[in-house]
N, C-alpha and C. Protein backbone atom coordinates (compact mmCIF):
# COMPACT_ATOMS: atom_id res chain seq x y z
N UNK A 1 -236.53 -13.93 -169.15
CA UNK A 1 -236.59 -14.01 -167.70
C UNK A 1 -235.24 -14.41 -167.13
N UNK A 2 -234.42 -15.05 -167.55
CA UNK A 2 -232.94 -15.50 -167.26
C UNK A 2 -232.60 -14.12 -167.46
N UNK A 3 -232.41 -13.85 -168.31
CA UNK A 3 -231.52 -12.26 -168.04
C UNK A 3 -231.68 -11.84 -166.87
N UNK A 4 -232.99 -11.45 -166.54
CA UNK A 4 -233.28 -10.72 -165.50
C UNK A 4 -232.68 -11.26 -164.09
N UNK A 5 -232.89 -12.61 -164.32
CA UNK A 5 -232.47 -13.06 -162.99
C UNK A 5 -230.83 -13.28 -162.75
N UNK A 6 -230.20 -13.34 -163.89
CA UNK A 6 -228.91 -13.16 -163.91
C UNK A 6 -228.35 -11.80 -163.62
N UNK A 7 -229.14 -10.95 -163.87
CA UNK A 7 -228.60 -9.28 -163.57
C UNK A 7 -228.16 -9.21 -162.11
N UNK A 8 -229.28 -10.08 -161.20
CA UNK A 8 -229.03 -9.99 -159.82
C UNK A 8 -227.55 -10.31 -159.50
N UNK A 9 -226.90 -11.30 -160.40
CA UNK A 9 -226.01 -11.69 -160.06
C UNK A 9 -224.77 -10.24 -159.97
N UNK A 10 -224.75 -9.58 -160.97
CA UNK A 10 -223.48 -8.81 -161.06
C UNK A 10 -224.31 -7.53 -160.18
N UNK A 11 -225.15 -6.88 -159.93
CA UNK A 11 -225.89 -5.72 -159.32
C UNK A 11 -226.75 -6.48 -158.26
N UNK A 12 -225.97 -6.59 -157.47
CA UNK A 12 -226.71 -7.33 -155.50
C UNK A 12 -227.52 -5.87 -155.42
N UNK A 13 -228.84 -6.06 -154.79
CA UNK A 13 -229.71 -5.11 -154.77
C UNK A 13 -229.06 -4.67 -153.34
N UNK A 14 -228.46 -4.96 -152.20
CA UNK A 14 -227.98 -5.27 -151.13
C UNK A 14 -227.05 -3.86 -151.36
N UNK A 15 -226.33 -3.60 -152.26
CA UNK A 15 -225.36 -2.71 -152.04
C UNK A 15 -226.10 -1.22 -152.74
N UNK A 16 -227.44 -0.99 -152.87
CA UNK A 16 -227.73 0.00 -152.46
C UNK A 16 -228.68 0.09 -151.40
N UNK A 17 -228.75 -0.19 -150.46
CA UNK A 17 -229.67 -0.71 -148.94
C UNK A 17 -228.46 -0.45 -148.06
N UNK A 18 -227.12 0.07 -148.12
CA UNK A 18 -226.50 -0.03 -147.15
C UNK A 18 -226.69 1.60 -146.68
N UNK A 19 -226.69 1.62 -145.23
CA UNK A 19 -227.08 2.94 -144.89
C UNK A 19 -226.60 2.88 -142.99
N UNK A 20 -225.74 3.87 -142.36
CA UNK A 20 -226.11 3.69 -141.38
C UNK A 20 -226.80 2.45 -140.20
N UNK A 21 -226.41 2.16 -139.42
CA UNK A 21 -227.55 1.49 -138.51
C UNK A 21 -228.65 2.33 -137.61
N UNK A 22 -228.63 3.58 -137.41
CA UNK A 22 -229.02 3.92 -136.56
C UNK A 22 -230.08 4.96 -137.99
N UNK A 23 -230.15 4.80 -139.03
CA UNK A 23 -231.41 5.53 -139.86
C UNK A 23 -232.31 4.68 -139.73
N UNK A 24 -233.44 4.92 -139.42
CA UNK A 24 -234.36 4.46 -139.37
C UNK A 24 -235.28 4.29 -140.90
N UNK A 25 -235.46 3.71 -141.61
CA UNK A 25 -237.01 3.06 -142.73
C UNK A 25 -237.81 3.69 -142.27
N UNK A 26 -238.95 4.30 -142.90
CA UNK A 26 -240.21 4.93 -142.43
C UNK A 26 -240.97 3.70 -143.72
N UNK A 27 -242.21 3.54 -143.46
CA UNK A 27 -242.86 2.67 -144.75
C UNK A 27 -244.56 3.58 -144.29
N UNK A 28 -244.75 3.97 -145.90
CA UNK A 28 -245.99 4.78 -145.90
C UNK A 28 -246.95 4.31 -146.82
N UNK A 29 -248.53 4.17 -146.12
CA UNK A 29 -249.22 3.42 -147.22
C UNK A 29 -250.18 4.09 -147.74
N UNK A 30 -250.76 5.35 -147.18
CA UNK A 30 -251.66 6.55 -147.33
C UNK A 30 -250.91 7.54 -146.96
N UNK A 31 -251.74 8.49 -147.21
CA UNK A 31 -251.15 10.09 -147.32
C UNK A 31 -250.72 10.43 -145.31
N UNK A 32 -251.89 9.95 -145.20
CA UNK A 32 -251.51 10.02 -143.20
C UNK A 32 -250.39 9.27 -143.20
N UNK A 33 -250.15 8.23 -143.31
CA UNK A 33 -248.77 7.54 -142.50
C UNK A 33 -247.56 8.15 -143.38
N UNK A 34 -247.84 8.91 -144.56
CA UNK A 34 -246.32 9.19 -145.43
C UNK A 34 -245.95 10.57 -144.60
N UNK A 35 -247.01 11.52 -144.40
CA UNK A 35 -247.21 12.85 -143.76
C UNK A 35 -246.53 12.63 -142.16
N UNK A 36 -246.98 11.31 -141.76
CA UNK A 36 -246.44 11.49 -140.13
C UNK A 36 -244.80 10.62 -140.40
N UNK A 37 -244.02 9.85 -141.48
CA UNK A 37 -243.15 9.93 -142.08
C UNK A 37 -242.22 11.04 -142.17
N UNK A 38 -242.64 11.75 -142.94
CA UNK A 38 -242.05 12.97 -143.41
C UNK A 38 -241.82 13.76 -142.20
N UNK A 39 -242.77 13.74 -141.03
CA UNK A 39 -242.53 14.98 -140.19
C UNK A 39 -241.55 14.03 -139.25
N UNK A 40 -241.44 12.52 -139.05
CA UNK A 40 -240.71 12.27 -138.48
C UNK A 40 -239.33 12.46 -139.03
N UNK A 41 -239.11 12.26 -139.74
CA UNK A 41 -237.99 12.14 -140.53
C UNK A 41 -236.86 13.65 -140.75
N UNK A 42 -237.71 14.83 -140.73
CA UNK A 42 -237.72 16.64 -140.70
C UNK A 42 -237.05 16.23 -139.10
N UNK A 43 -237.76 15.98 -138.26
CA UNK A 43 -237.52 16.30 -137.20
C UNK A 43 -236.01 15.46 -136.42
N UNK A 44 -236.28 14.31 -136.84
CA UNK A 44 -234.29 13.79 -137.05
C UNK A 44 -233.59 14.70 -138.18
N UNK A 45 -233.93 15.00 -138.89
CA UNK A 45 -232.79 16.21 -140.10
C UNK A 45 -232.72 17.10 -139.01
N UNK A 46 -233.61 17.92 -137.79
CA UNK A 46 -233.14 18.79 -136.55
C UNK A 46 -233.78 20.28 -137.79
N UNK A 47 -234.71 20.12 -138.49
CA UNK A 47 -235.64 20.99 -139.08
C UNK A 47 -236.57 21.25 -138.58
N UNK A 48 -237.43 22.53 -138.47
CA UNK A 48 -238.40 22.78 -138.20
C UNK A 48 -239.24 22.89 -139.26
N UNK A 49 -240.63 23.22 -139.86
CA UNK A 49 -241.40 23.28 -140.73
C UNK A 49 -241.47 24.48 -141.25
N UNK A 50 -240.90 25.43 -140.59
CA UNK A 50 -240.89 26.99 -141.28
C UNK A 50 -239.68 26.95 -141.87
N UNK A 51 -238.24 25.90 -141.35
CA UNK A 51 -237.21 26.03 -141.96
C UNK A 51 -237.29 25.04 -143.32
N UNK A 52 -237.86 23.98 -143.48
CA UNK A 52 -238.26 23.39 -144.28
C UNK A 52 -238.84 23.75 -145.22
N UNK A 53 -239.91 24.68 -145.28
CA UNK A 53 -241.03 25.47 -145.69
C UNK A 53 -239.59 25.90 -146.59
N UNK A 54 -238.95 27.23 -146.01
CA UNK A 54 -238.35 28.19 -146.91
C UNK A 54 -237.56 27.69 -147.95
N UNK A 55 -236.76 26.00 -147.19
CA UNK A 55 -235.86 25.58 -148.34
C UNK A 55 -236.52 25.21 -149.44
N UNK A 56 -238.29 25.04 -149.60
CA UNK A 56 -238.77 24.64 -150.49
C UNK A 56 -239.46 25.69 -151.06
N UNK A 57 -239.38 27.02 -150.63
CA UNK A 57 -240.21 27.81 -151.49
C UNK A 57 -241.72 27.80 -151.37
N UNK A 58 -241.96 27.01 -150.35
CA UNK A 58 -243.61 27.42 -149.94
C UNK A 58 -243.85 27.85 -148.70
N UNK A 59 -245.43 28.23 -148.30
CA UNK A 59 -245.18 28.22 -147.12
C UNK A 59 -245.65 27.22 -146.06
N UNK A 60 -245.56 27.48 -145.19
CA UNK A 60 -245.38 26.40 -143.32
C UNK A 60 -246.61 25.32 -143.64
N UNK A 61 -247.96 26.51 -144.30
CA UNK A 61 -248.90 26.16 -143.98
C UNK A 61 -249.23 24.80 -145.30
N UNK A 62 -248.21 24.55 -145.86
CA UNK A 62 -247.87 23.15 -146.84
C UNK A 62 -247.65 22.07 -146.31
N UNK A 63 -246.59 22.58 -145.48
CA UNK A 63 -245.59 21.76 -144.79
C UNK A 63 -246.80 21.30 -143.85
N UNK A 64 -247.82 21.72 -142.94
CA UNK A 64 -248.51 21.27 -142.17
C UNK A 64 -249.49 20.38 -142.86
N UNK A 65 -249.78 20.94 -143.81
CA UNK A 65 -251.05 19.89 -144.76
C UNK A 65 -249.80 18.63 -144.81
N UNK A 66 -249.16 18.61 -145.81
CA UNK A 66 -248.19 17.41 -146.07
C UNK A 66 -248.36 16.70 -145.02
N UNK A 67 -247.54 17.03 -143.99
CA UNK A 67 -247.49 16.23 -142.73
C UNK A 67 -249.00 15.93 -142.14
N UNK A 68 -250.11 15.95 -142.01
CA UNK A 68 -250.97 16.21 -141.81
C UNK A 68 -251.91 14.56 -142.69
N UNK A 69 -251.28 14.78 -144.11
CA UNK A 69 -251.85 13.83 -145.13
C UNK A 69 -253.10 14.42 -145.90
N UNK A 70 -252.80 15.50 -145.82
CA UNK A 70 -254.11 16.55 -146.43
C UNK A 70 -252.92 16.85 -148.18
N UNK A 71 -253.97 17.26 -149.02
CA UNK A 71 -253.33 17.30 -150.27
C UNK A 71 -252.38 18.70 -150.77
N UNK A 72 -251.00 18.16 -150.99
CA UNK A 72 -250.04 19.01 -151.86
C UNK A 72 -250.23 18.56 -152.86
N UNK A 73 -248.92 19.24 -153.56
CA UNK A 73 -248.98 19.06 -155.10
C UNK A 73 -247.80 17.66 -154.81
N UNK A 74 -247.71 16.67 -155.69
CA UNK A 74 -246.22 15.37 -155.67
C UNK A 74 -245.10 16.52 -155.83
N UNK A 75 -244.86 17.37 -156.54
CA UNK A 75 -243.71 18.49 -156.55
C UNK A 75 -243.16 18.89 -155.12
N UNK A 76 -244.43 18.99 -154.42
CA UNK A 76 -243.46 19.41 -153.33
C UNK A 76 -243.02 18.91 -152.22
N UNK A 77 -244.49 17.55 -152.07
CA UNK A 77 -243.89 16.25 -151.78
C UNK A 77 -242.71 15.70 -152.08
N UNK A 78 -241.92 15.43 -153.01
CA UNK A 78 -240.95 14.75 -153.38
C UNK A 78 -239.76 16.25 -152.78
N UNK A 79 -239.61 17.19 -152.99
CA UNK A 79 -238.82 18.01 -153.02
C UNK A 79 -238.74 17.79 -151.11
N UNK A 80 -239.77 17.90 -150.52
CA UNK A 80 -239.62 17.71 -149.15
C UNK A 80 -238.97 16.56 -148.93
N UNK A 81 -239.27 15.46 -149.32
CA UNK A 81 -238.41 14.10 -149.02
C UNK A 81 -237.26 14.21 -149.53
N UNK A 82 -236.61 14.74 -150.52
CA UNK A 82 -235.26 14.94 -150.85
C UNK A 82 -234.39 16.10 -150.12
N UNK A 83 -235.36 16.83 -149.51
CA UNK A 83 -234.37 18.37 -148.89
C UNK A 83 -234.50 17.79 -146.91
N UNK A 84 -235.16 16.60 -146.70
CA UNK A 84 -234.74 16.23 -145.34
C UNK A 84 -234.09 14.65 -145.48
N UNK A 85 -232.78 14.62 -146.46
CA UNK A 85 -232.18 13.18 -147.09
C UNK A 85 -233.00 12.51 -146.98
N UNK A 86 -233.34 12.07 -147.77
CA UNK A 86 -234.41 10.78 -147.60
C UNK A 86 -234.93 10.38 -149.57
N UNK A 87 -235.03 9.11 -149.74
CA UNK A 87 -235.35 9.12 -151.21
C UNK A 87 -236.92 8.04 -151.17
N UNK A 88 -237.34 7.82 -152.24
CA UNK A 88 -238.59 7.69 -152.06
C UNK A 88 -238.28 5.55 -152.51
N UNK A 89 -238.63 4.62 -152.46
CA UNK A 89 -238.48 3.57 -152.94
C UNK A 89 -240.11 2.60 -152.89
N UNK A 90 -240.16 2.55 -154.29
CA UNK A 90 -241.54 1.64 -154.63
C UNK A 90 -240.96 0.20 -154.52
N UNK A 91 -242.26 -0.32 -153.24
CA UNK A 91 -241.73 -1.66 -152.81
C UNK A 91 -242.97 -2.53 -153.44
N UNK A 92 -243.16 -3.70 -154.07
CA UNK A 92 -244.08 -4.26 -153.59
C UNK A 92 -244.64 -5.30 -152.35
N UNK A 93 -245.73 -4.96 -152.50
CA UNK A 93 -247.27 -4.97 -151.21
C UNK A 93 -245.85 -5.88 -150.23
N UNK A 94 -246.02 -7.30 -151.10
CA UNK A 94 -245.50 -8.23 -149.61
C UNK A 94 -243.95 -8.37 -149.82
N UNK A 95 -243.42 -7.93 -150.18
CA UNK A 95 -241.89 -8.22 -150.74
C UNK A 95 -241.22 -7.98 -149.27
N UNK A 96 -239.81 -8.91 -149.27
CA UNK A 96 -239.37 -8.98 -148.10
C UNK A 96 -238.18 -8.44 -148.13
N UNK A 97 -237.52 -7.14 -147.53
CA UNK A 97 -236.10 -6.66 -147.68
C UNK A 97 -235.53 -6.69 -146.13
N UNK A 98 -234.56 -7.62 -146.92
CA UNK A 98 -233.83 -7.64 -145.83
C UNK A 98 -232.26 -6.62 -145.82
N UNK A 99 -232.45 -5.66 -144.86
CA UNK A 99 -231.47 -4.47 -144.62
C UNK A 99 -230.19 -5.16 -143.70
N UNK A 100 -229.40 -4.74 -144.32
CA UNK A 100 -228.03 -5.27 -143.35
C UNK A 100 -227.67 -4.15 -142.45
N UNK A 101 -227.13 -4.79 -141.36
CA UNK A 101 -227.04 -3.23 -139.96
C UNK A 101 -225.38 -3.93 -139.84
């Protein structure tokens, strides 16, 4: 357990959290709030869902389930969150991050 807590010391979790001030965090806890996430997030990238759609090789009518919170495959989930910048981060439940602006 010392190791671990010594790691913090040389790798500050802090210096990968630095981002912009003006990006906004989305936090998703079901398929509805990740879906209305994602479409927020498309829509600051200045994407539409048919243009989204094509960069991923499916069609619109994905992109609407996704956003929606109706079921894709995680493949194309994840491929959508990576093709409108955005990366995915497992937090736990009550953990407290504090983002520097």
């Amino acid at each position: 357990m010392f190791d671990i807590l010594n790691i913090w010391n040389y790798y500050p979790y802090d210096q990968y959290m630095e981002h912009p001030s003006a990006t906004p965090f989305y936090r998703a806890v079901d398929a509805a709030s990740l879906g209305r996430s994602i479409a927020d997030a498309r829509k600051e990238a200045g994407l539409t869902q048919q243009q989204l759609a094509e960069t991923l090789g499916v069609t619109r009518g994905s992109i609407v389930r996704l956003e929606h919170g109706q079921p894709v495959s995680t493949v194309v989930a994840m491929k959508a969150i990576r093709a409108i910048g955005r990366d995915v981060a497992l937090v736990p439940r009550f953990a407290k991050l504090q983002v520097k602006q």
